[in-house]
N, C-alpha and C. Protein backbone atom coordinates (compact mmCIF):
# COMPACT_ATOMS: atom_id res chain seq x y z
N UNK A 1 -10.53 10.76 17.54
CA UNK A 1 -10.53 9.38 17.15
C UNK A 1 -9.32 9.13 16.25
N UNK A 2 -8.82 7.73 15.93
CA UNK A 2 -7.79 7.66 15.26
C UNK A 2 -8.13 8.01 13.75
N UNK A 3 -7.08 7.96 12.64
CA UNK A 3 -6.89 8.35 11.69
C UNK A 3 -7.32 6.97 10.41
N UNK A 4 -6.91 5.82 11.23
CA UNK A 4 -7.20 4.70 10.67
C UNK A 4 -8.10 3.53 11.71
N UNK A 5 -8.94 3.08 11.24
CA UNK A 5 -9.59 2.04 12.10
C UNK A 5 -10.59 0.92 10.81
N UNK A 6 -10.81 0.00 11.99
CA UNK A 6 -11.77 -1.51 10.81
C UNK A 6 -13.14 -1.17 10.87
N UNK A 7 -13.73 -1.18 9.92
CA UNK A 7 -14.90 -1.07 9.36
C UNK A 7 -15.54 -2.29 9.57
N UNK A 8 -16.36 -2.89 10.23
CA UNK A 8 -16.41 -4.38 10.50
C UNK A 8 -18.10 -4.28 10.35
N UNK A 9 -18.33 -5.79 9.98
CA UNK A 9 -20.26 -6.31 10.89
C UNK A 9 -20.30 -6.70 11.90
N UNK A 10 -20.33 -6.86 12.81
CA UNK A 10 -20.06 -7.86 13.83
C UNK A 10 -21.21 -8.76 13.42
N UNK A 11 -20.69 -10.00 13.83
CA UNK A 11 -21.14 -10.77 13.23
C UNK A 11 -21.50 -11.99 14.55
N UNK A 12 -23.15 -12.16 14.94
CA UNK A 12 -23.62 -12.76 15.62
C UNK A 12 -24.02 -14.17 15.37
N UNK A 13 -24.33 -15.10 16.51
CA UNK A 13 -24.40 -16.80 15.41
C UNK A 13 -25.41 -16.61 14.47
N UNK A 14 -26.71 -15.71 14.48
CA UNK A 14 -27.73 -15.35 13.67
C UNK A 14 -27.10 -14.82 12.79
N UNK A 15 -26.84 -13.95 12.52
CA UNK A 15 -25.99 -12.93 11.73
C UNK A 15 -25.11 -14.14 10.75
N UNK A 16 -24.33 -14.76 11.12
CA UNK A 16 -23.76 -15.42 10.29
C UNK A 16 -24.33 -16.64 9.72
N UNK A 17 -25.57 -17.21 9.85
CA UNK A 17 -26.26 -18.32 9.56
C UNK A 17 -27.00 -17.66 8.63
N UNK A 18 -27.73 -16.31 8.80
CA UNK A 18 -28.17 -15.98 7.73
C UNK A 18 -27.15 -15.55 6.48
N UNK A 19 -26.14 -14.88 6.77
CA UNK A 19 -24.63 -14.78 5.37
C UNK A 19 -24.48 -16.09 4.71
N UNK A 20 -24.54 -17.12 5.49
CA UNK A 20 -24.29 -18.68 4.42
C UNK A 20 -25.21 -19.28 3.91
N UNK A 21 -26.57 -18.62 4.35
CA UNK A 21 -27.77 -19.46 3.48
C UNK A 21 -28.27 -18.28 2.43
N UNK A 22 -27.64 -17.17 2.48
CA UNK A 22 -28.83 -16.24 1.32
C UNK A 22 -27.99 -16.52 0.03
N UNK A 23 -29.25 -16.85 -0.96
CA UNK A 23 -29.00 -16.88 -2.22
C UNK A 23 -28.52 -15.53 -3.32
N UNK A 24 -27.32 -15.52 -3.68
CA UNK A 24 -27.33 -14.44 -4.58
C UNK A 24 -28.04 -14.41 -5.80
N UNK A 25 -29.12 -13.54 -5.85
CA UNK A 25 -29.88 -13.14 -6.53
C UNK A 25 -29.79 -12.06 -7.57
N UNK A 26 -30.18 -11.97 -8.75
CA UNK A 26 -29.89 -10.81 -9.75
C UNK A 26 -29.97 -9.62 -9.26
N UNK A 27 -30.91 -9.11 -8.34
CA UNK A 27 -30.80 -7.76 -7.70
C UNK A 27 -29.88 -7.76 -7.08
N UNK A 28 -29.41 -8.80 -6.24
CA UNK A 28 -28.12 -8.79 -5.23
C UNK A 28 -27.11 -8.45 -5.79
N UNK A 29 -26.54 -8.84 -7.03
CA UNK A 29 -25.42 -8.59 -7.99
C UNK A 29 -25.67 -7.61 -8.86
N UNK A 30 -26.92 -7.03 -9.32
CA UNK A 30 -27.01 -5.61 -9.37
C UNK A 30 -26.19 -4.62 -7.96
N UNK A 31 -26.97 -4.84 -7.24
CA UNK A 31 -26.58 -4.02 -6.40
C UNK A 31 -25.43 -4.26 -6.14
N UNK A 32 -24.72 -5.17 -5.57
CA UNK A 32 -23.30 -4.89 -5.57
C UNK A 32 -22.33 -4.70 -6.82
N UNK A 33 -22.63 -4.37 -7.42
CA UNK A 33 -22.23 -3.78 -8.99
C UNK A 33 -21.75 -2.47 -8.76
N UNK A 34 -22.76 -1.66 -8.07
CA UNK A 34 -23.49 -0.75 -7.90
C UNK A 34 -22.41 -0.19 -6.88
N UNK A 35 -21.75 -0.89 -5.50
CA UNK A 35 -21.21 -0.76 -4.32
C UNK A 35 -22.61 -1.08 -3.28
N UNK A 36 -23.83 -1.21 -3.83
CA UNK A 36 -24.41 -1.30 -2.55
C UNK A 36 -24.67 -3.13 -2.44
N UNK A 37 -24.30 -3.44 -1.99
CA UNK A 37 -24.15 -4.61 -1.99
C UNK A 37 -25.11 -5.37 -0.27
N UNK A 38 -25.51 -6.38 -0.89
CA UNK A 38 -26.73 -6.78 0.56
C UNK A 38 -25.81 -7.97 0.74
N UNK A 39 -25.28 -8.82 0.59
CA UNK A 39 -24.31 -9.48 1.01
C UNK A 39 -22.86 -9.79 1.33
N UNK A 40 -21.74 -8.83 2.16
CA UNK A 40 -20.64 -8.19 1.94
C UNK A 40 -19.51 -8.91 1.13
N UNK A 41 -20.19 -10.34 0.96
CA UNK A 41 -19.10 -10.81 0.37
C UNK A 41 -19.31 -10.66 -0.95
N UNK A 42 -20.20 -10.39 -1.39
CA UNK A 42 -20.02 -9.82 -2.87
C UNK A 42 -19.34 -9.09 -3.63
N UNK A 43 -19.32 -8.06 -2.92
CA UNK A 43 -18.50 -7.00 -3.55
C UNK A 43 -17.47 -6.52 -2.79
N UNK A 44 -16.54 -6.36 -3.28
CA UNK A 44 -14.86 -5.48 -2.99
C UNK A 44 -15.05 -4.42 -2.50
N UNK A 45 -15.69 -3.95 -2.99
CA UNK A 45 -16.17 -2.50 -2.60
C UNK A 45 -16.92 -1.86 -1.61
N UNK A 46 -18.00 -3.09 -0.97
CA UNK A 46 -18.98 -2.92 0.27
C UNK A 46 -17.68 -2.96 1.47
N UNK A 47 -18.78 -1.62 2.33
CA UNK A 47 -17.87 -0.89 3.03
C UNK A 47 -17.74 -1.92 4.46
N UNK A 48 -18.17 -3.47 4.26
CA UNK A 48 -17.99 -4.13 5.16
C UNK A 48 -16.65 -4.90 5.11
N UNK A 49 -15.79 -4.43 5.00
CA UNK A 49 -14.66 -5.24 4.57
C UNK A 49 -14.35 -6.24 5.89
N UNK A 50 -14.90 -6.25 6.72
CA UNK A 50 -14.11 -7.04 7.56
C UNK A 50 -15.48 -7.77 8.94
N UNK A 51 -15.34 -9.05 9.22
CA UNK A 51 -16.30 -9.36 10.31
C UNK A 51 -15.75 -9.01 11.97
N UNK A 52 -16.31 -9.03 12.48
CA UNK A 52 -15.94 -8.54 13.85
C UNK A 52 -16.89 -9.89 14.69
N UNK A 53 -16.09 -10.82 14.96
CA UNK A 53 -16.76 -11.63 16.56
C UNK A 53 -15.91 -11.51 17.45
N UNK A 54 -16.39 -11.60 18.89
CA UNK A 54 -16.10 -11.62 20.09
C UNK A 54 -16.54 -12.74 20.33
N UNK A 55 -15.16 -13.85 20.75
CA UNK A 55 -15.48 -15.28 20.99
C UNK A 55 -15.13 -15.02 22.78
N UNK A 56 -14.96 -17.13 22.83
CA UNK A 56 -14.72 -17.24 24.34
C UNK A 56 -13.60 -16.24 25.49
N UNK A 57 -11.89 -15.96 24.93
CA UNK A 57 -11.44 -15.63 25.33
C UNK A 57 -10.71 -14.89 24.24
N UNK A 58 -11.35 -14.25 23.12
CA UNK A 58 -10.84 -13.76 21.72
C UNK A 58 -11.34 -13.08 21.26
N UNK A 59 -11.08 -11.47 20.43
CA UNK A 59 -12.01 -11.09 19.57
C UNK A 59 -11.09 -11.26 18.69
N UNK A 60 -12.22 -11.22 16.92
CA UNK A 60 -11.21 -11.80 15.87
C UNK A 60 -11.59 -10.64 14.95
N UNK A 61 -10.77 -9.92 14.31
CA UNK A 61 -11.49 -8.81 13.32
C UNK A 61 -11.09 -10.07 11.55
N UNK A 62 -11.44 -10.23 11.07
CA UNK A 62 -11.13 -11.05 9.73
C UNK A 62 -12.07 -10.20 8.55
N UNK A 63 -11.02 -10.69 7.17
CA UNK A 63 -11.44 -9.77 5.93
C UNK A 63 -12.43 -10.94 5.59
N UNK A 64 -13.81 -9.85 5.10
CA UNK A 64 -14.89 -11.78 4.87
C UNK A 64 -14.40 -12.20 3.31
N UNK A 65 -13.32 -11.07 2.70
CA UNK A 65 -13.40 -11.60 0.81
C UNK A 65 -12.01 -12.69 1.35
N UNK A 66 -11.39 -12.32 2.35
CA UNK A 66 -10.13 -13.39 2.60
C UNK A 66 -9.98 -13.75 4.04
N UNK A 67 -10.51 -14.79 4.31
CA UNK A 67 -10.48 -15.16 6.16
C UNK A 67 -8.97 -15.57 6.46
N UNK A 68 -8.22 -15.43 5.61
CA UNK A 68 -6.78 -15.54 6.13
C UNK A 68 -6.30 -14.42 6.63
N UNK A 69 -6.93 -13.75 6.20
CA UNK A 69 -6.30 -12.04 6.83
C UNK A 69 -7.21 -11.51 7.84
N UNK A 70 -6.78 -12.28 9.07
CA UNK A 70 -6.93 -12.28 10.15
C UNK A 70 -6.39 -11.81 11.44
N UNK A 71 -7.03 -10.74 12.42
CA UNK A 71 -6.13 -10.24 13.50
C UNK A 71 -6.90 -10.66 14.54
N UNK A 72 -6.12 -11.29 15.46
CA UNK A 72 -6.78 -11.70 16.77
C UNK A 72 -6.54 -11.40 18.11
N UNK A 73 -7.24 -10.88 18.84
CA UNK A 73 -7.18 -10.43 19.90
C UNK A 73 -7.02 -10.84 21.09
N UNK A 74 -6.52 -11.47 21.94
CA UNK A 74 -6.79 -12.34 23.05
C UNK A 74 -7.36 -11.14 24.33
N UNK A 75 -8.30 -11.40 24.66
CA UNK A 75 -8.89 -10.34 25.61
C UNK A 75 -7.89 -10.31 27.05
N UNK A 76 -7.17 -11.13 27.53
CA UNK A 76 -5.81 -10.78 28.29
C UNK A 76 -4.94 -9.60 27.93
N UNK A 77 -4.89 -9.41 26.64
CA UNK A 77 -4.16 -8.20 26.15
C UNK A 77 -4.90 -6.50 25.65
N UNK A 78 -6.33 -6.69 26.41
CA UNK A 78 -7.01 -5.89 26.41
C UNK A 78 -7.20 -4.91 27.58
N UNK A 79 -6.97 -3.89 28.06
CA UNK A 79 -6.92 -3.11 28.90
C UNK A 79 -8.43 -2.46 29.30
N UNK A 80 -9.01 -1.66 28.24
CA UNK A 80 -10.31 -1.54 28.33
C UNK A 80 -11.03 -1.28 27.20
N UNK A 81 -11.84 -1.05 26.97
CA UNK A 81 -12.63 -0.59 25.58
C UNK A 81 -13.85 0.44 25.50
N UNK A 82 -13.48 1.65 25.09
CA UNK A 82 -14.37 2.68 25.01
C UNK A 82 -15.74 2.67 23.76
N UNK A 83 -16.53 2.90 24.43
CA UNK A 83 -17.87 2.68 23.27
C UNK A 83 -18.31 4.09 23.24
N UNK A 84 -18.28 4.44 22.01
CA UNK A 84 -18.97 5.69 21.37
C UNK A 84 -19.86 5.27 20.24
N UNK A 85 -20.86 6.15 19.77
CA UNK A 85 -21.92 6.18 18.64
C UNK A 85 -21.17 7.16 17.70
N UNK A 86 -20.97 6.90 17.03
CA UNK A 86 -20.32 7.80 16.18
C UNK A 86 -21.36 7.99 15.11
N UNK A 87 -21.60 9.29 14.03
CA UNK A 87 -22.75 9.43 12.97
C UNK A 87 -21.44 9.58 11.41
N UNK A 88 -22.07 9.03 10.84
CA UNK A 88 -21.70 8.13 9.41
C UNK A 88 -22.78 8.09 8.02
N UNK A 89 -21.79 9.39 7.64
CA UNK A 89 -22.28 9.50 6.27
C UNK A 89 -21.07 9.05 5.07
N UNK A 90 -22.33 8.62 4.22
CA UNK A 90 -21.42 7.58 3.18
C UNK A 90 -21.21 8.96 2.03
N UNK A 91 -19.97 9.31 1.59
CA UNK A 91 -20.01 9.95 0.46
C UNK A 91 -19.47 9.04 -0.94
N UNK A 92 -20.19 9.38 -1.90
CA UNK A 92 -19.67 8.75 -3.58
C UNK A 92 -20.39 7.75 -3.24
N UNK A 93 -21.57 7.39 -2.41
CA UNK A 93 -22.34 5.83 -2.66
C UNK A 93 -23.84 6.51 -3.30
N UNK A 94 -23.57 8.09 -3.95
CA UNK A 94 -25.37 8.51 -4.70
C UNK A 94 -25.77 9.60 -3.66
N UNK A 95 -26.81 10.07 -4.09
CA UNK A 95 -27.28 11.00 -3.41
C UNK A 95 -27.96 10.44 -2.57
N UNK A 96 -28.86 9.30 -2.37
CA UNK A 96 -29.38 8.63 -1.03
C UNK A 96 -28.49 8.93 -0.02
N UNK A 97 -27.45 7.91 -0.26
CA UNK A 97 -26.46 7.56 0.72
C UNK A 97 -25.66 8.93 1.17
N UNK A 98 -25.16 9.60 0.66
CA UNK A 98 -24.50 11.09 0.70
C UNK A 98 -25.46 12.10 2.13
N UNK A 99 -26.89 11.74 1.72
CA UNK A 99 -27.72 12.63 2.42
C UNK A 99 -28.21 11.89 3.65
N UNK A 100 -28.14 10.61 3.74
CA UNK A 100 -28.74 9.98 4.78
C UNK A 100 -27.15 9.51 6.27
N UNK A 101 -27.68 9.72 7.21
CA UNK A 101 -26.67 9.60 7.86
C UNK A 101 -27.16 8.19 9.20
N UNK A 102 -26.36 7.82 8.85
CA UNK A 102 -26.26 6.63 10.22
C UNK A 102 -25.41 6.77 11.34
N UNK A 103 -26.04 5.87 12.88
CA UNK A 103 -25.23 6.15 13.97
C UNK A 103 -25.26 4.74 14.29
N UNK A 104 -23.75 4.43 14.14
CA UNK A 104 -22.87 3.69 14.22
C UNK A 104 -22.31 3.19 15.39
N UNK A 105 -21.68 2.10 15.91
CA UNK A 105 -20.92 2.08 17.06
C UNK A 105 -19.59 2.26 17.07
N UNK A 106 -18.80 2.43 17.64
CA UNK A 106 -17.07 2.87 17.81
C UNK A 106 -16.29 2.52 19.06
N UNK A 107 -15.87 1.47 18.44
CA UNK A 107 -14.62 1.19 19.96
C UNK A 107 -13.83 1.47 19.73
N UNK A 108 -12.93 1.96 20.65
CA UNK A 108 -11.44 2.46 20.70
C UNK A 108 -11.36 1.54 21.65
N UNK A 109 -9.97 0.33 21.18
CA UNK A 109 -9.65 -0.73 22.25
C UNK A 109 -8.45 -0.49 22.39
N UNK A 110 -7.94 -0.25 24.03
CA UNK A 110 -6.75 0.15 24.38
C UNK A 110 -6.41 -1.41 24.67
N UNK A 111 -5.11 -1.54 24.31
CA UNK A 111 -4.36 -3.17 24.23
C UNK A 111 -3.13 -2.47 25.24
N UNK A 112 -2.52 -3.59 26.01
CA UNK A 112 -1.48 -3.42 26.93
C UNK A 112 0.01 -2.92 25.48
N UNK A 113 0.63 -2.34 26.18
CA UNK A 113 1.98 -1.95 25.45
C UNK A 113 1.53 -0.17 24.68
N UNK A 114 0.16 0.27 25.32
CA UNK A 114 -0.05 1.62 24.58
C UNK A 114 -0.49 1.46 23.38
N UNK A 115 -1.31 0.36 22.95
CA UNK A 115 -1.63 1.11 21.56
C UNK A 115 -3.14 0.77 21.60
N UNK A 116 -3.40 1.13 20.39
CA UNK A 116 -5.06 1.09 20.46
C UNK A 116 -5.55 0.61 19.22
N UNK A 117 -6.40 -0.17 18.72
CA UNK A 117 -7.72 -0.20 17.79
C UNK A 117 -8.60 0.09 17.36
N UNK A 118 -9.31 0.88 16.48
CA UNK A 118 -10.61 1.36 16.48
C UNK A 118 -11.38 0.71 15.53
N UNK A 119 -12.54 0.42 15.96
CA UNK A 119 -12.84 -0.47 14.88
C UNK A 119 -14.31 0.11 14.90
N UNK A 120 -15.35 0.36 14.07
CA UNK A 120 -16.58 1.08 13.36
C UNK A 120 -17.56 -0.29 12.75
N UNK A 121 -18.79 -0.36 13.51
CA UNK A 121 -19.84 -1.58 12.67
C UNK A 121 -21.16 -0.79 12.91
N UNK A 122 -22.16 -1.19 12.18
CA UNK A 122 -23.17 -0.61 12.34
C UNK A 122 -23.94 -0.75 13.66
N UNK A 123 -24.95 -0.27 14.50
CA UNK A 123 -25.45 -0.26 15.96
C UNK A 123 -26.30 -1.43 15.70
N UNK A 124 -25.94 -2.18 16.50
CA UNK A 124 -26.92 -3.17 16.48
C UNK A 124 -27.27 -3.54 18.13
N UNK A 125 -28.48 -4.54 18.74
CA UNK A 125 -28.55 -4.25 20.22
C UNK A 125 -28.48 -5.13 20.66
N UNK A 126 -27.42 -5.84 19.64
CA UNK A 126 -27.16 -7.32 20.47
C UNK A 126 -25.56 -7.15 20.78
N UNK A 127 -24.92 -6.09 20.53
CA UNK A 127 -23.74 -5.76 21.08
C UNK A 127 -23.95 -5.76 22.77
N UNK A 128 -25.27 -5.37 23.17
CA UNK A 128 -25.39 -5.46 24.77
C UNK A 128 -25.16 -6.59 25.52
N UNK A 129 -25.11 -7.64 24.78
CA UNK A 129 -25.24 -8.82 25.63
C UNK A 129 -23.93 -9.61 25.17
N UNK A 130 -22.87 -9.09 24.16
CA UNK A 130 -21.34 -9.11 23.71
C UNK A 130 -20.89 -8.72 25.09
N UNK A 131 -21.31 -7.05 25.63
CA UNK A 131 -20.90 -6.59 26.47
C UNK A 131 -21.02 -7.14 27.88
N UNK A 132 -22.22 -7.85 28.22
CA UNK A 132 -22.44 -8.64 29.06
C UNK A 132 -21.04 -10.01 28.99
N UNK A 133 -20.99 -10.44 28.03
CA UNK A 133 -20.22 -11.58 28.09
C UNK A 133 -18.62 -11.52 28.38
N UNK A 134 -17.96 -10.08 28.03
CA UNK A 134 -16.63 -9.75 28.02
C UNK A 134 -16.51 -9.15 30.05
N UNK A 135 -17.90 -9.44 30.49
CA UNK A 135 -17.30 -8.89 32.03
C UNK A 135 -16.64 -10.25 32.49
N UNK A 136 -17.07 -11.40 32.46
CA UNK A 136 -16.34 -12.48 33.33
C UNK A 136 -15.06 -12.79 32.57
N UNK A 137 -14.49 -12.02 31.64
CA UNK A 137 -13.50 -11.73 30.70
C UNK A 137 -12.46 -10.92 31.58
N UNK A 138 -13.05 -9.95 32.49
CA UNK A 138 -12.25 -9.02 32.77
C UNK A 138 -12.16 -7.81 31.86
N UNK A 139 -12.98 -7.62 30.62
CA UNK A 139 -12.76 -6.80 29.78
C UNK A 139 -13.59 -5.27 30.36
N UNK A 140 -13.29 -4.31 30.88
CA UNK A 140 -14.15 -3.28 30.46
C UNK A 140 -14.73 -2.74 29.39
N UNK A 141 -16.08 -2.92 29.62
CA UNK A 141 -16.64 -1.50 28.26
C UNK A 141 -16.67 -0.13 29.05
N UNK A 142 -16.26 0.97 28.55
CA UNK A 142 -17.03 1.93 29.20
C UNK A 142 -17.84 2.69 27.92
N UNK A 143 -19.17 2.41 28.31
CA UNK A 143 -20.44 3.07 27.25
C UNK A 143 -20.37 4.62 27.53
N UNK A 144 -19.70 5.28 26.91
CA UNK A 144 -19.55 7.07 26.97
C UNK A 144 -20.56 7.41 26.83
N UNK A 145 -21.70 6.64 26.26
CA UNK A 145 -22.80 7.50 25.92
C UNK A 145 -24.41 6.88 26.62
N UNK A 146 -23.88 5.95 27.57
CA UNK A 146 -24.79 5.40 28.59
C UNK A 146 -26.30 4.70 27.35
N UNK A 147 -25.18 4.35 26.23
CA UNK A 147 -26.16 3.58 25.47
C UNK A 147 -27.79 2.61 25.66
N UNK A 148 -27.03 1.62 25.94
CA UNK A 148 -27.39 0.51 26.88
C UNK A 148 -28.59 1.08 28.58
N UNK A 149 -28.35 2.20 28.57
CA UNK A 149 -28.57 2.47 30.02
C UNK A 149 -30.20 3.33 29.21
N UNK A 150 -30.02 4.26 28.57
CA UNK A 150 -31.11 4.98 27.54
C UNK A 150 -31.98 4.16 26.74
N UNK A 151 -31.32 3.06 26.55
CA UNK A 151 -32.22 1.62 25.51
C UNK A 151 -32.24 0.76 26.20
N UNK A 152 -32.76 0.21 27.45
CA UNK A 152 -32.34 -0.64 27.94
C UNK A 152 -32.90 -2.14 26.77
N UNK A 153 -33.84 -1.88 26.64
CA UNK A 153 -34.27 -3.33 25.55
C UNK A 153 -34.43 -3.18 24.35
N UNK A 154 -34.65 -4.06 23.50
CA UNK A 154 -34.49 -3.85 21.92
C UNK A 154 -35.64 -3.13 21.16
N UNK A 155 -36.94 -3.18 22.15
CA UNK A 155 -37.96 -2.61 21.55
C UNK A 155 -37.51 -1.21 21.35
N UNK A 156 -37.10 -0.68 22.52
CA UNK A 156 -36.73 0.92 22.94
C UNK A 156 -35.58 1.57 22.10
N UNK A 157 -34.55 0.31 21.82
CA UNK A 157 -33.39 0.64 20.69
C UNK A 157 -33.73 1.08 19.35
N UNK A 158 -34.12 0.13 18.97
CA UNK A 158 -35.23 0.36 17.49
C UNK A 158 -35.82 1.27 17.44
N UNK A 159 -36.89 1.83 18.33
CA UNK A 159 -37.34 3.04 17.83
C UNK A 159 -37.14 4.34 18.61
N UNK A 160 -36.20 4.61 19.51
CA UNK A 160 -35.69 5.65 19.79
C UNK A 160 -34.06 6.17 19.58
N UNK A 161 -33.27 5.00 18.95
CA UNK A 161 -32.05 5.27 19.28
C UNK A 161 -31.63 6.35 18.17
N UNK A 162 -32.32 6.17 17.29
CA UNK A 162 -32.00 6.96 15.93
C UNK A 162 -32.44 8.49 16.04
N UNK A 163 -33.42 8.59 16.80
CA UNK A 163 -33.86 10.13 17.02
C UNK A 163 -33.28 10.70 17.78
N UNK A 164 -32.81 9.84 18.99
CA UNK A 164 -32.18 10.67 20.28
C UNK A 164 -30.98 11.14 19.86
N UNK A 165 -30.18 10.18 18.45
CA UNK A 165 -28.91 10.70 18.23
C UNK A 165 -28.90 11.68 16.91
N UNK A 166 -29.98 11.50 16.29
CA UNK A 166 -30.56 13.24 15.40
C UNK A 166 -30.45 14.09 16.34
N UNK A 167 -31.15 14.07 17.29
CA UNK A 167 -31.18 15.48 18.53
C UNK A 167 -29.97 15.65 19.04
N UNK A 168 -29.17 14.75 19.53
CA UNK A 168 -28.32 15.04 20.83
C UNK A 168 -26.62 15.12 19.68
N UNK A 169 -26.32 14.42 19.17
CA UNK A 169 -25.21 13.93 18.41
C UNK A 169 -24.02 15.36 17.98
N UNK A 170 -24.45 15.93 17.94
CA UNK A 170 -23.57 17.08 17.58
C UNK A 170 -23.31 17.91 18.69
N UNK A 171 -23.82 17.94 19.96
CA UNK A 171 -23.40 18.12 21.02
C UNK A 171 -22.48 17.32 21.61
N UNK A 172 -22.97 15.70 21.65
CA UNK A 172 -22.16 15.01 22.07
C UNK A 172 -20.86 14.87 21.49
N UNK A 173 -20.71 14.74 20.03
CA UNK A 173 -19.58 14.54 19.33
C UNK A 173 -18.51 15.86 19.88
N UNK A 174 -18.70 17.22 19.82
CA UNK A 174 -18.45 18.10 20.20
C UNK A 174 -17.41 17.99 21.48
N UNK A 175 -18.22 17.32 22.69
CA UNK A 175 -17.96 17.30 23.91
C UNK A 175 -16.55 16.30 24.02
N UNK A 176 -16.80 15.35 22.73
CA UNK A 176 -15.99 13.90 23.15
C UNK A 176 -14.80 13.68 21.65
N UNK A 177 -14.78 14.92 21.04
CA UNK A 177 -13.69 14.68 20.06
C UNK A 177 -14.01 14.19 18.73
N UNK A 178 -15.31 13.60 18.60
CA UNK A 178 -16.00 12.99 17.32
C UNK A 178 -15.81 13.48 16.21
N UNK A 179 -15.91 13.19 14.87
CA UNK A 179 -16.16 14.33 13.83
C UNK A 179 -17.82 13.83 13.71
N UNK A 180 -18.39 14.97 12.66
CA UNK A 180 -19.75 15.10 12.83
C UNK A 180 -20.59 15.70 11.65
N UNK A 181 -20.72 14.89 10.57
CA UNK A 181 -20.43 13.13 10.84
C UNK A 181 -19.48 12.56 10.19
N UNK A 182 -18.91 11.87 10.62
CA UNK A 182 -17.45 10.78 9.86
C UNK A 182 -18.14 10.98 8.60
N UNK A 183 -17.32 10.77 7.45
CA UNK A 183 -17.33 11.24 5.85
C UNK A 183 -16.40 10.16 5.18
N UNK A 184 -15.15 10.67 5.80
CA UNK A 184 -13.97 9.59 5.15
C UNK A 184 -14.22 8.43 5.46
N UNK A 185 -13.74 7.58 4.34
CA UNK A 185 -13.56 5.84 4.60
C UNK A 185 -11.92 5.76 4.58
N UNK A 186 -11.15 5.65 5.75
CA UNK A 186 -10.05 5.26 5.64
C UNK A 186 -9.51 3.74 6.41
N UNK A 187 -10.38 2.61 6.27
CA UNK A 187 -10.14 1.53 6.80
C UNK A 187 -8.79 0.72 6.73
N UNK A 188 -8.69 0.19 7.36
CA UNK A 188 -7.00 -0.47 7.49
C UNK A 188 -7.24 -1.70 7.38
């Protein structure tokens, strides 16, 4: 995988309707004090530095503390896009976070002229129907890990996706170049 890539939420019309109505609350600003922060725009430090949507004929990666710092994608200049689960442990966020590990999603987006993107958000299973929308795009996904195909619905995502990638993940990473599990935060 690359050396540098965006740390993003992707960010769904739900997803973002709930970011503009939650109230920051004293625990909320505790916690992002803290780095753990429940609303990314709180803190500098939450490892969401950046939103990720996939619009009509666009994906947009944008910083949420500055929406001017903005990179946009026109999916014409997209070649294909590889989907991996990558596993993601947070180090220096406490011993919770240090010991608990998450599986993540990972595109590597090859853009015409040879270069590529990688960009890292947490798994969520409404990326399936993102993926649905980028085919009359012309965009390929190719799911390396037949995600989508193992979960087909959200009930099945939720409560199997996390075990199958406890069991299987260090084989797979192995097979496909992964580290295991990502550690560094080196976001761009």
């Amino acid at each position: 995988m690359k050396q540098k890539y965006y740390y993003a939420r992707l960010m769904t019309e739900k997803r973002k309707k709930s970011y503009a109505s939650r109230t920051k609350t004293l625990m909320k600003r505790v916690a992002a004090m803290s780095g753990f922060a429940v609303d990314p725009s709180m803190s500098m430090s939450h490892p969401f530095i950046r939103g990720c949507e996939f619009r009509y004929n666009e994906m947009e990666l944008y910083r949420l503390q500055d929406l001017n710092d903005t990179i946009t994608i026109p999916y014409n200049e997209i070649k294909w896009i590889d989907f991996f689960v990558v596993a993601r442990r947070w180090a220096g966020g406490g011993v919770m976070m240090a010991l608990n590990v998450m599986y993540n999603f990972d595109l590597v987006i090859h853009l015409e002229g040879d270069r590529e993107i990688e960009v890292e958000f947490p798994s969520d299973y409404s990326f399936k129907t993102i993926i649905e929308q980028l085919k009359p795009a012309n965009v390929p996904v190719i799911d390396q890990f037949d995600v989508f195909v193992n979960f087909p619905d959200e009930r099945t995502f939720k409560k199997e996706f996390v075990p199958y990638f406890q069991e299987h993940y260090s084989d797979l990473a192995m097979e496909n170049g992964l580290e295991d599990p990502r550690v560094a935060f080196n976001p761009m």
